[in-house]
Protein backbone atom coordinates (compact mmCIF):
# COMPACT_ATOMS: atom_id res chain seq x y z
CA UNK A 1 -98.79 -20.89 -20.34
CA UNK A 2 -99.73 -19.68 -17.30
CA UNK A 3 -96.33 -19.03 -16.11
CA UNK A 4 -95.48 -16.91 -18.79
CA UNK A 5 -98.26 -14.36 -18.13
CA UNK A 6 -97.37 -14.36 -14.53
CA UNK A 7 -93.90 -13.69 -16.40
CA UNK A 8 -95.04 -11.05 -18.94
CA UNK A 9 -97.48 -9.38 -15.91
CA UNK A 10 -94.21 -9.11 -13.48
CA UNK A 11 -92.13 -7.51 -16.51
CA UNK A 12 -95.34 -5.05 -17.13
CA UNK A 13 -95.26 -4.08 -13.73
CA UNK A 14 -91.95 -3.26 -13.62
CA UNK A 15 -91.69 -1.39 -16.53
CA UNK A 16 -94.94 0.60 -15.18
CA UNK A 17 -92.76 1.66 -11.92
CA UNK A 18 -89.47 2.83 -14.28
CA UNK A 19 -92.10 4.89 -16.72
CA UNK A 20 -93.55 6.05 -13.26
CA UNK A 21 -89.97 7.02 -12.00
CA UNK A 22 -89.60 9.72 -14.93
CA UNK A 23 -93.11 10.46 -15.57
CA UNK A 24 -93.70 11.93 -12.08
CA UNK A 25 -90.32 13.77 -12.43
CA UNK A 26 -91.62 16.76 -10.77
CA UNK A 27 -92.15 14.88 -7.80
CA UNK A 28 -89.71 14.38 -4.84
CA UNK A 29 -86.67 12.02 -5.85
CA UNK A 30 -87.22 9.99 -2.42
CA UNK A 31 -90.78 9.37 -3.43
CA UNK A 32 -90.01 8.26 -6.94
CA UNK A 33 -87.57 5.51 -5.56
CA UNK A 34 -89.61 4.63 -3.35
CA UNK A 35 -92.29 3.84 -6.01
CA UNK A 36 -90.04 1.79 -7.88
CA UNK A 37 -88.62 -0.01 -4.98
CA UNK A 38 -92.50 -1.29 -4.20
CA UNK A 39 -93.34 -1.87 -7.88
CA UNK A 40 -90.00 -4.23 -8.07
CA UNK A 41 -90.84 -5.86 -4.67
CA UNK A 42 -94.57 -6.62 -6.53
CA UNK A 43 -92.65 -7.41 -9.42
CA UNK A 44 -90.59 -10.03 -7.68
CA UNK A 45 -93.73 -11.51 -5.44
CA UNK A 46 -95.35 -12.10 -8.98
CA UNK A 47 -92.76 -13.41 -11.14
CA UNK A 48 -92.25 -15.89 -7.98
CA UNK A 49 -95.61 -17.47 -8.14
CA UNK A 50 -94.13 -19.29 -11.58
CA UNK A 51 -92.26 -22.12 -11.75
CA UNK A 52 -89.15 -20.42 -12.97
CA UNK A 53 -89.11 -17.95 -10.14
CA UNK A 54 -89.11 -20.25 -7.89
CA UNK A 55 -86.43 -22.30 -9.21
CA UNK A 56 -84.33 -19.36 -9.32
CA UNK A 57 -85.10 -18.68 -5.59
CA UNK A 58 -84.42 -22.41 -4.75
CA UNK A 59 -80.95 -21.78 -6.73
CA UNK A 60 -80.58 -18.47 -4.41
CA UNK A 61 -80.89 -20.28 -1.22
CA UNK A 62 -78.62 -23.40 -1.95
CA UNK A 63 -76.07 -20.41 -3.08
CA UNK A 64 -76.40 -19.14 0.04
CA UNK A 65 -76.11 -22.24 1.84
CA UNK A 66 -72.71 -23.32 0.11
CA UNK A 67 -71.46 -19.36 0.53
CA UNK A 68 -71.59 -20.27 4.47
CA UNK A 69 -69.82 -23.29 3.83
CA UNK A 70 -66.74 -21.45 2.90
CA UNK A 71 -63.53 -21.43 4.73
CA UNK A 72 -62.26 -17.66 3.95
CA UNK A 73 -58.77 -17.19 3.91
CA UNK A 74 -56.82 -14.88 7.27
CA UNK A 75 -55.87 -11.42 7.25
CA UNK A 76 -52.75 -12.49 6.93
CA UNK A 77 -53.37 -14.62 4.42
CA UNK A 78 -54.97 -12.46 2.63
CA UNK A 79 -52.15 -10.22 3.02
CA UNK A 80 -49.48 -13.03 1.56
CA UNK A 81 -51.14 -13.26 -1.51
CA UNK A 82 -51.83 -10.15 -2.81
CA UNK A 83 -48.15 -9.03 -1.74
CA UNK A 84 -46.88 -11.89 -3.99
CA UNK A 85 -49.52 -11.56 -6.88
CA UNK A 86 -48.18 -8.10 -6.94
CA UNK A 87 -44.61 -8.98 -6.92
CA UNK A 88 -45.20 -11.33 -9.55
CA UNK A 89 -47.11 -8.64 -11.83
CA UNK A 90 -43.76 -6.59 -11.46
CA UNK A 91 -41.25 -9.31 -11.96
CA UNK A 92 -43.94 -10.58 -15.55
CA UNK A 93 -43.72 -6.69 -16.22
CA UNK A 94 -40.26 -6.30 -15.99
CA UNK A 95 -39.43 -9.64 -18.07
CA UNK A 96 -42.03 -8.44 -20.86
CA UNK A 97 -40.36 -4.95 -20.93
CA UNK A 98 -36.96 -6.27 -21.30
CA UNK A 99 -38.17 -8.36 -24.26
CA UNK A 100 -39.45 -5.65 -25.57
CA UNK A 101 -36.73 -3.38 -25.63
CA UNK A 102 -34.98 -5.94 -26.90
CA UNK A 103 -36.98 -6.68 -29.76
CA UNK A 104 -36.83 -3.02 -30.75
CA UNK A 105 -33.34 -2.84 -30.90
CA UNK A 106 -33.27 -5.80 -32.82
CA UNK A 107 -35.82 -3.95 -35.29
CA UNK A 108 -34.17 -0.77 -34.96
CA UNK A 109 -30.54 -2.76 -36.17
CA UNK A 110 -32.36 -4.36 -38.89
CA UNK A 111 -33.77 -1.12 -40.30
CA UNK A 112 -30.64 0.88 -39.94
């Protein structure tokens, strides 16, 4: 039970810096986001204090973790692929357009 008010409390808080953001409207933009910025930041301290929050930043830091562990592909790799993911697109294009041209004449002989 207590989690969820440390829930609800973090959602209240946040809302309170959005309603700040266009209540003060008059007010310099820099300040405004600013405001918001800290009441998130509270927002995010509070929400994790519950057990949910910090699950969720347990599940952040293993993503993290595994993120590192990736081997990311070359330039030139990179460079391979697209260029052939592209020529396929053209060569699926072309084939679909051909089939449909032909399926329109086929219509267009049927309906005289």
């Amino acid at each position: 039970m207590a989690d969820k008010i440390k829930m609800l409390f973090a959602l209240l808080i946040l809302g309170a810096g959005i309603t700040g953001f266009y209540y003060f409207a008059d007010q310099q933009m820099v300040l405004r986001v600013v405001g918001v910025l800290v009441m998130a930041i509270v927002a995010m301290v509070v929400a994790l204090q519950t057990t949910a929050g910090r699950d969720a930043w347990a599940f952040i830091q293993d993503a993290r973790v595994e993120v590192r562990k990736v081997v990311w592909p070359t330039r030139k790799e990179t460079v391979q692929m697209t260029l052939t993911v592209i020529a396929m697109v053209i060569i699926v294009a072309l084939i679909l357009w051909g089939f449909d041209s032909f399926l329109a004449w086929l219509v267009q002989k049927l309906i005289g």
